[in-house]
PDB file of N, CA and C in Angstrom:
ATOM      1  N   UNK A   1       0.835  -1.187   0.000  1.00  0.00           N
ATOM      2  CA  UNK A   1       0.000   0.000   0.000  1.00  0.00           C
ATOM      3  C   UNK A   1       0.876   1.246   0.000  1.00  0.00           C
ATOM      4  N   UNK A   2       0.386   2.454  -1.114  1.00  0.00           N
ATOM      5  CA  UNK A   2       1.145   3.854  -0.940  1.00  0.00           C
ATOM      6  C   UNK A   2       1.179   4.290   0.485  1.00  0.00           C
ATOM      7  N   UNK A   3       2.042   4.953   0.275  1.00  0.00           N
ATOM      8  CA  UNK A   3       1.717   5.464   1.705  1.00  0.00           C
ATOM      9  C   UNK A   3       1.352   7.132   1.204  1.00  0.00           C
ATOM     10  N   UNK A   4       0.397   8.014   2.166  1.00  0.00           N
ATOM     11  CA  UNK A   4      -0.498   9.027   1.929  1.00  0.00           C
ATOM     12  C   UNK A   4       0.487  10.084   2.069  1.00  0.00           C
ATOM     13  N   UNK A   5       0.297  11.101   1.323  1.00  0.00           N
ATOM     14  CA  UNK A   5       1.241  11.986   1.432  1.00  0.00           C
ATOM     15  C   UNK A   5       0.363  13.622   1.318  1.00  0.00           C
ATOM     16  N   UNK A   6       0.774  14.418   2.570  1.00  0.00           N
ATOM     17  CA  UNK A   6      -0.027  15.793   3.058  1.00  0.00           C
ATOM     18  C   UNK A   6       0.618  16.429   1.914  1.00  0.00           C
ATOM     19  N   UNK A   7       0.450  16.808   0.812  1.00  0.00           N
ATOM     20  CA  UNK A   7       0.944  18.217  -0.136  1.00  0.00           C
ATOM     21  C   UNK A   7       0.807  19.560   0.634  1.00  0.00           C
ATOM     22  N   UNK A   8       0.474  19.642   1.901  1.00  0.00           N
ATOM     23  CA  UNK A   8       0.606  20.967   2.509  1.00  0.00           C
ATOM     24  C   UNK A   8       1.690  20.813   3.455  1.00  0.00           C
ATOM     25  N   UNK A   9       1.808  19.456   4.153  1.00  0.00           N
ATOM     26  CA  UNK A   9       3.396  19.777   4.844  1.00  0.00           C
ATOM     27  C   UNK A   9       4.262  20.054   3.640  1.00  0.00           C
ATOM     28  N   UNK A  10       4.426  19.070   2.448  1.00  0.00           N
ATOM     29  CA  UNK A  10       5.241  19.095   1.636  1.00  0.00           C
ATOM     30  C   UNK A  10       5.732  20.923   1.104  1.00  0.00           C
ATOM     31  N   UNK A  11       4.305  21.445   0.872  1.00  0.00           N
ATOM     32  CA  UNK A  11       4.560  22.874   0.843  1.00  0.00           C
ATOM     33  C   UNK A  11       5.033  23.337   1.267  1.00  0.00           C
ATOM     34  N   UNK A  12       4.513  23.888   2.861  1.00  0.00           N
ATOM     35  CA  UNK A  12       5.341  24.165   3.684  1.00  0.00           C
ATOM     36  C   UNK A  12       7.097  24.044   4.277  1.00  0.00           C
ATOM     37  N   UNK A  13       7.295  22.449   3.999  1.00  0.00           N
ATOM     38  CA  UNK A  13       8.398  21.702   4.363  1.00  0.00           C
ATOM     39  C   UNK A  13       9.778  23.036   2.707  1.00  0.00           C
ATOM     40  N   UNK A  14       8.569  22.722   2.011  1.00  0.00           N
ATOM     41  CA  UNK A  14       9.592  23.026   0.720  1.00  0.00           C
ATOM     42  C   UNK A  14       9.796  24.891   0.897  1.00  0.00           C
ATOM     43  N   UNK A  15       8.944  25.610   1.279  1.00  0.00           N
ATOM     44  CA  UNK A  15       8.774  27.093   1.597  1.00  0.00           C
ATOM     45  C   UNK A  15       9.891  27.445   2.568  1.00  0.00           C
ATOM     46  N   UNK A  16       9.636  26.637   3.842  1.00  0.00           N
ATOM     47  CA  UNK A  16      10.949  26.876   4.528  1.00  0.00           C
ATOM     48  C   UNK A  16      12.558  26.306   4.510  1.00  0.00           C
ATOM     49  N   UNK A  17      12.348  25.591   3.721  1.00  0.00           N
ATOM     50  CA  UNK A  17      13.753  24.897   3.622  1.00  0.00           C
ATOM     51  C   UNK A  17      14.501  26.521   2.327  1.00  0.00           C
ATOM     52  N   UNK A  18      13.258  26.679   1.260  1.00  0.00           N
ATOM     53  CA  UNK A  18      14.574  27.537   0.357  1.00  0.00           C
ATOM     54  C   UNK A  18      14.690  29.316   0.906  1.00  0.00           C
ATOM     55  N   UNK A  19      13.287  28.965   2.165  1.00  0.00           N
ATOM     56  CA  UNK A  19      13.465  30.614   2.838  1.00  0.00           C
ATOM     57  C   UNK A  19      14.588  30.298   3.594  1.00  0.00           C
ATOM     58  N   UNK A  20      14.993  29.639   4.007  1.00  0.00           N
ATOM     59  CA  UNK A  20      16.179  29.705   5.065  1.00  0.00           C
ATOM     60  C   UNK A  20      17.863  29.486   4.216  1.00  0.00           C
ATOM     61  N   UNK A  21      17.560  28.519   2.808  1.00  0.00           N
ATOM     62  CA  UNK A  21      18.708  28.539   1.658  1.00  0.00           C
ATOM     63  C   UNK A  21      19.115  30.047   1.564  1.00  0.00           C
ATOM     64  N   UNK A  22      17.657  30.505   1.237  1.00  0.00           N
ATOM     65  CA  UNK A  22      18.460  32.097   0.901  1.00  0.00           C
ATOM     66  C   UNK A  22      18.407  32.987   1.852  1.00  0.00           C
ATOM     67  N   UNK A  23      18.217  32.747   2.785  1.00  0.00           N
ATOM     68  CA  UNK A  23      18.781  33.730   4.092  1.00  0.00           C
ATOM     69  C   UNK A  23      17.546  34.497   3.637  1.00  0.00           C
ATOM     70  N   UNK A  24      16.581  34.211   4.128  1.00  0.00           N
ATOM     71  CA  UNK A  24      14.881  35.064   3.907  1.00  0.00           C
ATOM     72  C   UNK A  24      14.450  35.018   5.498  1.00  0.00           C
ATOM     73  N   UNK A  25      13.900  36.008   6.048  1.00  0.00           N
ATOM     74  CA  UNK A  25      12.918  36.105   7.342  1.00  0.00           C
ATOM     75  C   UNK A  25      11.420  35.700   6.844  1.00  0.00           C
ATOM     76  N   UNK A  26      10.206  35.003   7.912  1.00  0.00           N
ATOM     77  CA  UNK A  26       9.759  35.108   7.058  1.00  0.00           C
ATOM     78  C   UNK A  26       8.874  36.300   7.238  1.00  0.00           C
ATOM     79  N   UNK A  27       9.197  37.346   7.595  1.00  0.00           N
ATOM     80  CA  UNK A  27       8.719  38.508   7.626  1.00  0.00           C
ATOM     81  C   UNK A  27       9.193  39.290   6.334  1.00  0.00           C
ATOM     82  N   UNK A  28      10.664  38.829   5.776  1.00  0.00           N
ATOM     83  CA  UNK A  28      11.037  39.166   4.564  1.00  0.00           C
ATOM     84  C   UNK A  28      10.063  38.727   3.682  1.00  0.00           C
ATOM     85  N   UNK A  29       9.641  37.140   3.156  1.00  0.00           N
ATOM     86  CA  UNK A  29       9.024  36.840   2.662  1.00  0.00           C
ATOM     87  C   UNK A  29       7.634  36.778   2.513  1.00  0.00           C
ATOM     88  N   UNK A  30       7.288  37.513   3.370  1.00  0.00           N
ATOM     89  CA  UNK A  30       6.034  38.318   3.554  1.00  0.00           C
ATOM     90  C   UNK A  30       5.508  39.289   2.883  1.00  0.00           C
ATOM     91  N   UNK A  31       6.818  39.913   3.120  1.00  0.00           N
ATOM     92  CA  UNK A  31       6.731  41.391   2.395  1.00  0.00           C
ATOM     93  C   UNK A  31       6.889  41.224   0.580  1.00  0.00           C
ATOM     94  N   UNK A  32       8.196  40.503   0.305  1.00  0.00           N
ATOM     95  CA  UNK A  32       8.074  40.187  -0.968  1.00  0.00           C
ATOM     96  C   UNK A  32       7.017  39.889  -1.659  1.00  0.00           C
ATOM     97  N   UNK A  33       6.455  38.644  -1.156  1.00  0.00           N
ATOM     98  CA  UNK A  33       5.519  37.862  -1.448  1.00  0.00           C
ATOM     99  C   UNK A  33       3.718  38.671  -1.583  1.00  0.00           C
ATOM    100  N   UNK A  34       4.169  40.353  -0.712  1.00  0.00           N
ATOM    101  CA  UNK A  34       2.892  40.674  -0.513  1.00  0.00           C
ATOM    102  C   UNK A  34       1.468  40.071  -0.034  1.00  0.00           C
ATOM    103  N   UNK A  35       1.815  38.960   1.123  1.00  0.00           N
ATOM    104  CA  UNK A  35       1.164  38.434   1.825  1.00  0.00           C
ATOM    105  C   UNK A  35       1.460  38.659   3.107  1.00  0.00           C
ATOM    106  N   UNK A  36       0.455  38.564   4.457  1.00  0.00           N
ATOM    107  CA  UNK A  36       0.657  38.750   5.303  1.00  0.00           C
ATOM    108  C   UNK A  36       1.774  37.318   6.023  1.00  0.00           C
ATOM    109  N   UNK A  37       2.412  37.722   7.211  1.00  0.00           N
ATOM    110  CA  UNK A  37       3.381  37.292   7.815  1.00  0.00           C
ATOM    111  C   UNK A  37       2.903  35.888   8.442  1.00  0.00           C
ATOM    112  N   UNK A  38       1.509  35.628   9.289  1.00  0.00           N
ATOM    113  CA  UNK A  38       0.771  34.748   9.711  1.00  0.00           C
ATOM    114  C   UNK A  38       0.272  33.419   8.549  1.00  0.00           C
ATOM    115  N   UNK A  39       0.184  34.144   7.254  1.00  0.00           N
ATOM    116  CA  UNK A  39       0.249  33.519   6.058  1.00  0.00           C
ATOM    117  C   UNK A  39       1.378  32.866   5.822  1.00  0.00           C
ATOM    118  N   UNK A  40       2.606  33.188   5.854  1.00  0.00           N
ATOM    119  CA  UNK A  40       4.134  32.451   5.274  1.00  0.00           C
ATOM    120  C   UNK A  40       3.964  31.577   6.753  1.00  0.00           C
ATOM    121  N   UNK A  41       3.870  31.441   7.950  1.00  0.00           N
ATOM    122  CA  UNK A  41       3.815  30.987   9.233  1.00  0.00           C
ATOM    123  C   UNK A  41       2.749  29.748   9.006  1.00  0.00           C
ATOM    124  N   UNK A  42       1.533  29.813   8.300  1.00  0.00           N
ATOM    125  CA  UNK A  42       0.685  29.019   8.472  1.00  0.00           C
ATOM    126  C   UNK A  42       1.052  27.971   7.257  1.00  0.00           C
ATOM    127  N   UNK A  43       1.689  28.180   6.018  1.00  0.00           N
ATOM    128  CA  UNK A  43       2.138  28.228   4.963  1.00  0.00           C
ATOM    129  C   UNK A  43       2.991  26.736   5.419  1.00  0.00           C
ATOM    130  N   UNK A  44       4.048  27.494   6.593  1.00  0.00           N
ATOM    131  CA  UNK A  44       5.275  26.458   6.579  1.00  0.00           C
ATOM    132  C   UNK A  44       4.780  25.292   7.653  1.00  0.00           C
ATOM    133  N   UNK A  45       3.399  25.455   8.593  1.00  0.00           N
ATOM    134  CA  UNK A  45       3.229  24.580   9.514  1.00  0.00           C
ATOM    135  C   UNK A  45       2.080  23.728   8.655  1.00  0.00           C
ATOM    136  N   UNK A  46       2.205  24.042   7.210  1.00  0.00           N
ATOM    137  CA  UNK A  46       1.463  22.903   6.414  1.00  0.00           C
ATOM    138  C   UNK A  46      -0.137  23.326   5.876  1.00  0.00           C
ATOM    139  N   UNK A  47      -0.534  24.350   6.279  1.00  0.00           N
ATOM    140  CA  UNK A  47      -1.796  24.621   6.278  1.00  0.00           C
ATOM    141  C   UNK A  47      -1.766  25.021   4.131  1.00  0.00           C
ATOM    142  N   UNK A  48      -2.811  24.825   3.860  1.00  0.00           N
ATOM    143  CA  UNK A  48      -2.644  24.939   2.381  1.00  0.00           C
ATOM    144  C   UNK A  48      -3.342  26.157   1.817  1.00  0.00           C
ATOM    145  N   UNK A  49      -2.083  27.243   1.239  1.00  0.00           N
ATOM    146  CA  UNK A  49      -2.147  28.468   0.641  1.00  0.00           C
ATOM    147  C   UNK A  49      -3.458  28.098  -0.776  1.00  0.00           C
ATOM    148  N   UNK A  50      -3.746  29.680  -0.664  1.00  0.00           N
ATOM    149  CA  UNK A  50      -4.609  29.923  -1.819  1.00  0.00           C
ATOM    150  C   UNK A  50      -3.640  29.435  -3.343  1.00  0.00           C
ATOM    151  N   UNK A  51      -4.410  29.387  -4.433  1.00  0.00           N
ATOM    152  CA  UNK A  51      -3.485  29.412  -5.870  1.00  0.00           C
ATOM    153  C   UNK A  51      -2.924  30.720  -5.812  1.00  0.00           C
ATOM    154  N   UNK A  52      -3.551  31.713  -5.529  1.00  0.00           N
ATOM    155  CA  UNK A  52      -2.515  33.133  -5.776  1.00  0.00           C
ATOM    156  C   UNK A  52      -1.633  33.540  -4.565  1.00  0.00           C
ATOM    157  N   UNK A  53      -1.790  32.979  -3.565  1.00  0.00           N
ATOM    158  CA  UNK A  53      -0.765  32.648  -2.734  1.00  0.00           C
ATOM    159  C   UNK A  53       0.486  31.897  -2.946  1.00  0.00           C
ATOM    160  N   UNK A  54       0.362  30.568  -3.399  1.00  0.00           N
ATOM    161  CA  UNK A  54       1.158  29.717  -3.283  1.00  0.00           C
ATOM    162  C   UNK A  54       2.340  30.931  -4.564  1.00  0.00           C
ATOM    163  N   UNK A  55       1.378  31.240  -6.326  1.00  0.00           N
ATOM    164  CA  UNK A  55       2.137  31.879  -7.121  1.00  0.00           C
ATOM    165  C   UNK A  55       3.132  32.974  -6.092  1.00  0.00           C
ATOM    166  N   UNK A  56       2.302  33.727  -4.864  1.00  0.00           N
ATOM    167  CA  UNK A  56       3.365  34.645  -5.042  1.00  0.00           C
ATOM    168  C   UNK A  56       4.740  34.869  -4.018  1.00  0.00           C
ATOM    169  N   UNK A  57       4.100  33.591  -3.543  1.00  0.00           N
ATOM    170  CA  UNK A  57       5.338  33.114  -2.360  1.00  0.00           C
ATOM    171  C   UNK A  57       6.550  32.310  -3.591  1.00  0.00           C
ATOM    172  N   UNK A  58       5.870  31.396  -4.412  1.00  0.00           N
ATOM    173  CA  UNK A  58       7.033  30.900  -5.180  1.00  0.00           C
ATOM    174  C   UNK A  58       7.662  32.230  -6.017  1.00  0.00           C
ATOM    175  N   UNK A  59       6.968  33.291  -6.582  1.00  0.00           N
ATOM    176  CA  UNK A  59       8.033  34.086  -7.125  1.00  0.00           C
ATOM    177  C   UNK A  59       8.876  34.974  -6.434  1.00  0.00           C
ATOM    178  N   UNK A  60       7.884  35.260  -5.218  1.00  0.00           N
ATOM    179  CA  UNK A  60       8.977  35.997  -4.233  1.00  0.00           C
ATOM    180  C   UNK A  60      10.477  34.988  -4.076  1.00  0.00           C
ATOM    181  N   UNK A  61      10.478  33.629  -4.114  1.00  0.00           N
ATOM    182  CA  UNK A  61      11.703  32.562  -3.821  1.00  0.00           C
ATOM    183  C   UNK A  61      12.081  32.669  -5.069  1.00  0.00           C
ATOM    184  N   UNK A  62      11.578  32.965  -5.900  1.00  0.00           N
ATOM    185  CA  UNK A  62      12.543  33.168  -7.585  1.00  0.00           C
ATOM    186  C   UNK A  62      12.356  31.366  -7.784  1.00  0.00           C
ATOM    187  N   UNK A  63      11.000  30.696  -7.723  1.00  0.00           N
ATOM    188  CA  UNK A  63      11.013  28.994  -8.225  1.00  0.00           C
ATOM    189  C   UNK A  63       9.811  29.230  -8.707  1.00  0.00           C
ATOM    190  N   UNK A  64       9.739  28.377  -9.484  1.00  0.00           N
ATOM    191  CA  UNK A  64       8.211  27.913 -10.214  1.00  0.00           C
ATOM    192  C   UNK A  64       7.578  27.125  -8.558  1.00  0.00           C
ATOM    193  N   UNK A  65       6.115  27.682  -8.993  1.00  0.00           N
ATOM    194  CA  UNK A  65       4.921  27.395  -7.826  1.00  0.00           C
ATOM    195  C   UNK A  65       5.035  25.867  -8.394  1.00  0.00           C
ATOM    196  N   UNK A  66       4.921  25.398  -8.965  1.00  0.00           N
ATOM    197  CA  UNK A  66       5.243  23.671  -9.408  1.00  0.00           C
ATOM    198  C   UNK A  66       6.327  22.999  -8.399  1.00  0.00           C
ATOM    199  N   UNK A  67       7.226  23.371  -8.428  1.00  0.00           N
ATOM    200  CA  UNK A  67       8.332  23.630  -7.783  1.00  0.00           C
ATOM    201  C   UNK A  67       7.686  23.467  -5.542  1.00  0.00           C
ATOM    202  N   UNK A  68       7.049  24.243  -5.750  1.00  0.00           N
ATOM    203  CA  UNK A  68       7.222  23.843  -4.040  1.00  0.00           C
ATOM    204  C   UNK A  68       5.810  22.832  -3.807  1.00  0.00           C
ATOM    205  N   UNK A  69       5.643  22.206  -4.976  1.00  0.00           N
ATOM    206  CA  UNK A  69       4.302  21.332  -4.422  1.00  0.00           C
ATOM    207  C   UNK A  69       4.998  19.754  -5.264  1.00  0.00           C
ATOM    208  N   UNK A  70       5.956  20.248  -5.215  1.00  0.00           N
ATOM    209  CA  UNK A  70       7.248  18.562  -5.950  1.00  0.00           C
ATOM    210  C   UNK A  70       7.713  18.218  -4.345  1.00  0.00           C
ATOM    211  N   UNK A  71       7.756  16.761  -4.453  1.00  0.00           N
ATOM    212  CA  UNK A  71       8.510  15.682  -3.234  1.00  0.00           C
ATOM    213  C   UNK A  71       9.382  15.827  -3.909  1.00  0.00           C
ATOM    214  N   UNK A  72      10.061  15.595  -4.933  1.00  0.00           N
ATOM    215  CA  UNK A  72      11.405  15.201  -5.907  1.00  0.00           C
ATOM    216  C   UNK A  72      11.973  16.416  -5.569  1.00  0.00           C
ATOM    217  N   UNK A  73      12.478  17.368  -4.566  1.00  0.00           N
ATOM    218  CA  UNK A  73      12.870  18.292  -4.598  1.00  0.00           C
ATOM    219  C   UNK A  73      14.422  18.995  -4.411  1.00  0.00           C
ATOM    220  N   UNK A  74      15.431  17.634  -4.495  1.00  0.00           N
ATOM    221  CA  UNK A  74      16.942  17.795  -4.626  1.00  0.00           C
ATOM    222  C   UNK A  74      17.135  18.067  -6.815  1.00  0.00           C
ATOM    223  N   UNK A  75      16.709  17.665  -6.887  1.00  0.00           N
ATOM    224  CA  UNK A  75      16.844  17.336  -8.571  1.00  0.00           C
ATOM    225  C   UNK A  75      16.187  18.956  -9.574  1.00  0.00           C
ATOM    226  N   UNK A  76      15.149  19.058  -9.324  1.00  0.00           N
ATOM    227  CA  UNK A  76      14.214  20.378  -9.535  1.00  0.00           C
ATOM    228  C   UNK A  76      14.631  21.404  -8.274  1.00  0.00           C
ATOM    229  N   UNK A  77      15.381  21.922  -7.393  1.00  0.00           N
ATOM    230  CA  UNK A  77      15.701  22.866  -7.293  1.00  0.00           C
ATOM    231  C   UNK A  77      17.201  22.854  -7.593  1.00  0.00           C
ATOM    232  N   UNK A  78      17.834  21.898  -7.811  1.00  0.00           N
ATOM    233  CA  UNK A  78      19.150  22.583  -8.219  1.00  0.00           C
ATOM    234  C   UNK A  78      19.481  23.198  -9.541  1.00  0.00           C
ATOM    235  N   UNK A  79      18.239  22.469 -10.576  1.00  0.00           N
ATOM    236  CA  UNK A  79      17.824  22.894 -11.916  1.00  0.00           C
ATOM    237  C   UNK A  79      17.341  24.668 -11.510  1.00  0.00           C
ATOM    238  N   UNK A  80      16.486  24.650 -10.663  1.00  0.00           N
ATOM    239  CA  UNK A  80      15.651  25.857 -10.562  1.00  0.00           C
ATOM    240  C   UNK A  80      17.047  26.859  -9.851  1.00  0.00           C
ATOM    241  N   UNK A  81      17.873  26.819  -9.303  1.00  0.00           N
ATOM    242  CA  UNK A  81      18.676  27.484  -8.469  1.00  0.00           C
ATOM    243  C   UNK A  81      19.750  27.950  -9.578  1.00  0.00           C
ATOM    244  N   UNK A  82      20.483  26.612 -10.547  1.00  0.00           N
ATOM    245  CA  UNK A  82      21.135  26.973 -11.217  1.00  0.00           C
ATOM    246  C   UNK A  82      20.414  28.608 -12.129  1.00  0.00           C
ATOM    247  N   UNK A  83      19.101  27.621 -13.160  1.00  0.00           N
ATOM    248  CA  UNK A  83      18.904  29.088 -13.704  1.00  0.00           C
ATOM    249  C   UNK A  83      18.442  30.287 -13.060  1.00  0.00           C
ATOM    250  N   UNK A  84      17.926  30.193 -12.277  1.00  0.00           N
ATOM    251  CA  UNK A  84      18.170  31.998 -10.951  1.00  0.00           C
ATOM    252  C   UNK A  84      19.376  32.256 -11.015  1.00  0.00           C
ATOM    253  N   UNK A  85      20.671  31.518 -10.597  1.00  0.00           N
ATOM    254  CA  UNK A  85      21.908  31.994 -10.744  1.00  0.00           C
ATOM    255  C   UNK A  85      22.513  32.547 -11.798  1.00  0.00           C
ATOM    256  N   UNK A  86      22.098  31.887 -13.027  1.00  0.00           N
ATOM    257  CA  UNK A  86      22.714  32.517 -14.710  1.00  0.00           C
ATOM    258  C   UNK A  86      21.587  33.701 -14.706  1.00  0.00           C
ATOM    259  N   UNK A  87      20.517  33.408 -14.479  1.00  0.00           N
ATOM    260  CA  UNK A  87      19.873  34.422 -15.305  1.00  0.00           C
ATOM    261  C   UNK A  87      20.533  36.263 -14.088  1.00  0.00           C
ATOM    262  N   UNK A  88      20.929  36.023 -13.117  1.00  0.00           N
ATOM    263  CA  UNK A  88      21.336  37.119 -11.901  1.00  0.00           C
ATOM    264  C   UNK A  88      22.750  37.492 -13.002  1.00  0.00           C
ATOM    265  N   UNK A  89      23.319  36.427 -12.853  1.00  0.00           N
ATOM    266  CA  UNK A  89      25.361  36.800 -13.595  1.00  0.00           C
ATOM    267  C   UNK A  89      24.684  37.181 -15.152  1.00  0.00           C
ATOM    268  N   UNK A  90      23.878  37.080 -16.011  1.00  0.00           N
ATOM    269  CA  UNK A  90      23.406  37.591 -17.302  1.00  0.00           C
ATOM    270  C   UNK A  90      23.012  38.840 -17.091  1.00  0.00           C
ATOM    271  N   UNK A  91      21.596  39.258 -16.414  1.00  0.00           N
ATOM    272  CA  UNK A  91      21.599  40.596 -15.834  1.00  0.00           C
ATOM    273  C   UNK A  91      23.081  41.292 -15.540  1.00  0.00           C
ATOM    274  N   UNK A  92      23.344  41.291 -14.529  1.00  0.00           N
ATOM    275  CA  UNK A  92      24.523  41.987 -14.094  1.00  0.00           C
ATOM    276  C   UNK A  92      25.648  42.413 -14.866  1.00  0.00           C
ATOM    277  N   UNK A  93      26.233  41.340 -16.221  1.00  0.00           N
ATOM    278  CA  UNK A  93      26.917  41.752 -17.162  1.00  0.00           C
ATOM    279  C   UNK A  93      25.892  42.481 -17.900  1.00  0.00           C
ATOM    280  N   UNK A  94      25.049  42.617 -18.271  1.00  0.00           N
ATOM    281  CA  UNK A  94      24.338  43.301 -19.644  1.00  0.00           C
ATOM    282  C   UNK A  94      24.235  44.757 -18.565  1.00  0.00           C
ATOM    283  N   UNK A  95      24.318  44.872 -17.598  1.00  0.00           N
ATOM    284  CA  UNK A  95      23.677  46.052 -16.972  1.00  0.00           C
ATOM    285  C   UNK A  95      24.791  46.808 -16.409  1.00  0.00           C
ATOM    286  N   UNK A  96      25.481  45.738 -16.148  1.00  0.00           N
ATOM    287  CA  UNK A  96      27.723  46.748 -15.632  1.00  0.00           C
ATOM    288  C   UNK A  96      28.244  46.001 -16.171  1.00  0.00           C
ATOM    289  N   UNK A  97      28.501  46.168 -17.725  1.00  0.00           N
ATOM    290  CA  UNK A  97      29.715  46.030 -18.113  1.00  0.00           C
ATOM    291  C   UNK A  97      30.713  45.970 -17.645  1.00  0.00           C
ATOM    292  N   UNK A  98      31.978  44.976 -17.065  1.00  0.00           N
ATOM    293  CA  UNK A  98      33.433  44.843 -16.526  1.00  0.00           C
ATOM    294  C   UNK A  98      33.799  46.235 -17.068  1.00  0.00           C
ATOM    295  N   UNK A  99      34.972  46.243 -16.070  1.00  0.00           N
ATOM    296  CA  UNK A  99      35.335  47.504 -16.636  1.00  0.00           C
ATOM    297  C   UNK A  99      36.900  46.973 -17.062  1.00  0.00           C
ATOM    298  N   UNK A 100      36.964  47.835 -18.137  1.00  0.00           N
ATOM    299  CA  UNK A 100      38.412  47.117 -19.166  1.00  0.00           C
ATOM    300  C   UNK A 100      39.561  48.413 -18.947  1.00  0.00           C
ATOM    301  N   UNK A 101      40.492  47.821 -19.188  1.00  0.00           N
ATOM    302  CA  UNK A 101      41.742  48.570 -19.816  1.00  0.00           C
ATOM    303  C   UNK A 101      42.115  49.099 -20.877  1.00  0.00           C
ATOM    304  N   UNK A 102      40.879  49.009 -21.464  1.00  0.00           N
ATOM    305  CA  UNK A 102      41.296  49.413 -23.317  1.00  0.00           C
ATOM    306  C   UNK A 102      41.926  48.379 -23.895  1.00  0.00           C
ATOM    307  N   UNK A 103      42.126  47.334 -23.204  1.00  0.00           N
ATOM    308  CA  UNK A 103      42.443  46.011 -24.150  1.00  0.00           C
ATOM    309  C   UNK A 103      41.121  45.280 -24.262  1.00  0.00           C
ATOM    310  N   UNK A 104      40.678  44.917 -23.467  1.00  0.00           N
ATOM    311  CA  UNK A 104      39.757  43.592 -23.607  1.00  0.00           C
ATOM    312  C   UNK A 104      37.795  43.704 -23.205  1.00  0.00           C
ATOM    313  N   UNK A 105      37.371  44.044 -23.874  1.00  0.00           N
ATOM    314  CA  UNK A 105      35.658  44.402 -24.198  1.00  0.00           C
ATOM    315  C   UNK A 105      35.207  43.401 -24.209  1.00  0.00           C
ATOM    316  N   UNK A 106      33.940  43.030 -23.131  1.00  0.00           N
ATOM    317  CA  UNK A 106      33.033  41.895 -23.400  1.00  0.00           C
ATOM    318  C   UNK A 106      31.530  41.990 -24.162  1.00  0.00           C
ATOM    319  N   UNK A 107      31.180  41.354 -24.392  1.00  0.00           N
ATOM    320  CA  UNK A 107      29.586  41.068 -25.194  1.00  0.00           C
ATOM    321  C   UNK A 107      28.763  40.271 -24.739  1.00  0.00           C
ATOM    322  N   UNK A 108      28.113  40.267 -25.245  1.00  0.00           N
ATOM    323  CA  UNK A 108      26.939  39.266 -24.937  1.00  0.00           C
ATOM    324  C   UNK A 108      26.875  38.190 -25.883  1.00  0.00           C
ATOM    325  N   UNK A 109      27.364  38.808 -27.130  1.00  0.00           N
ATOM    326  CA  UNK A 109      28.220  37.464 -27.981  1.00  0.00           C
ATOM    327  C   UNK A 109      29.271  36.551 -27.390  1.00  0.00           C
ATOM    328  N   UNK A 110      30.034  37.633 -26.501  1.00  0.00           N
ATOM    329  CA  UNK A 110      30.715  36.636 -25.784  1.00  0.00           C
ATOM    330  C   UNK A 110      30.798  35.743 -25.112  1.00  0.00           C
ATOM    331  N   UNK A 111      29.632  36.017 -24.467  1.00  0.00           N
ATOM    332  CA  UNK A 111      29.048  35.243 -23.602  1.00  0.00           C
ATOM    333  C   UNK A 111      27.797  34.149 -23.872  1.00  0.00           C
ATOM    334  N   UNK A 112      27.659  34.400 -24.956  1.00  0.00           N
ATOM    335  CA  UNK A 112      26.819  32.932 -25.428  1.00  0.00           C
ATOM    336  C   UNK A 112      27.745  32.559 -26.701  1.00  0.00           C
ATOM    337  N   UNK A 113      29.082  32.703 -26.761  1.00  0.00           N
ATOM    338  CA  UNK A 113      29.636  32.246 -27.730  1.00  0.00           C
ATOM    339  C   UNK A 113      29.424  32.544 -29.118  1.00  0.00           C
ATOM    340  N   UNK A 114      28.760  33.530 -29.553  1.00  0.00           N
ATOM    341  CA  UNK A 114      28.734  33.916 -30.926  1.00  0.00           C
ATOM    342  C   UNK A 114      29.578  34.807 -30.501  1.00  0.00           C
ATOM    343  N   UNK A 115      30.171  35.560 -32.352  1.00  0.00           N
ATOM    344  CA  UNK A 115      31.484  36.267 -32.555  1.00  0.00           C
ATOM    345  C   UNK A 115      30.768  37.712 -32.184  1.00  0.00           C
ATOM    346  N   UNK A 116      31.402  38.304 -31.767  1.00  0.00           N
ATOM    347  CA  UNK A 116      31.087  39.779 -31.836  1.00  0.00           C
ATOM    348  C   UNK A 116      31.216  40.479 -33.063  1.00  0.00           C
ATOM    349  N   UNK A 117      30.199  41.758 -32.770  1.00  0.00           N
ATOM    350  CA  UNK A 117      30.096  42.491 -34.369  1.00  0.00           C
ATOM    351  C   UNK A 117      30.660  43.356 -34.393  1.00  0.00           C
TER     352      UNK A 117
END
């Protein structure tokens, strides 16, 4: 026999494990999330968020809402963590350019490997 599985601890379980990865209060994630504080609290002791809840707690964590209602959750957040991480180092070059010596200029060609123009 399966054994039964609460998708609201799982929620919860998954809410606080990546609020505490990224160094989040959950008074931080409150605020992000634009939900009240008793909400992220009731959230992590399993109680089961609205659909526009759950969306805006997962984007406040920068994961797909899919994402915190997965058991499989070593495999799909390191996927989900990696691209938060490229897509942060992509921003940041397109937005501060390194700063050069007059020798060496980067691109965005450069950085996805096409030649520069």
């Amino acid at each position: 026999m399966k054994e039964s599985i609460n998708l609201g601890l799982v929620i919860g379980q998954n809410v606080r494990r990546l609020r505490q990865e990224k160094h989040i209060t959950q008074e931080r994630l409150a605020e992000k999330s634009e939900v009240s504080v008793n909400t992220i609290r009731n959230i992590e002791k399993g109680r089961w968020p609205s659909a526009y809840t759950l969306q805006a707690v997962a984007s406040a964590l920068k994961v797909d809402a899919k994402f915190l209602l997965s058991c499989e959750s070593d495999e799909m957040y390191l996927k989900e963590e990696l691209q938060s991480r490229l897509e942060q180092a992509f921003e940041f070059l397109v937005k501060k350019p390194p700063e050069t010596d007059g020798k060496t200029t980067y691109s965005v060609g450069h950085l996805t490997g096409s030649k520069k123009l």
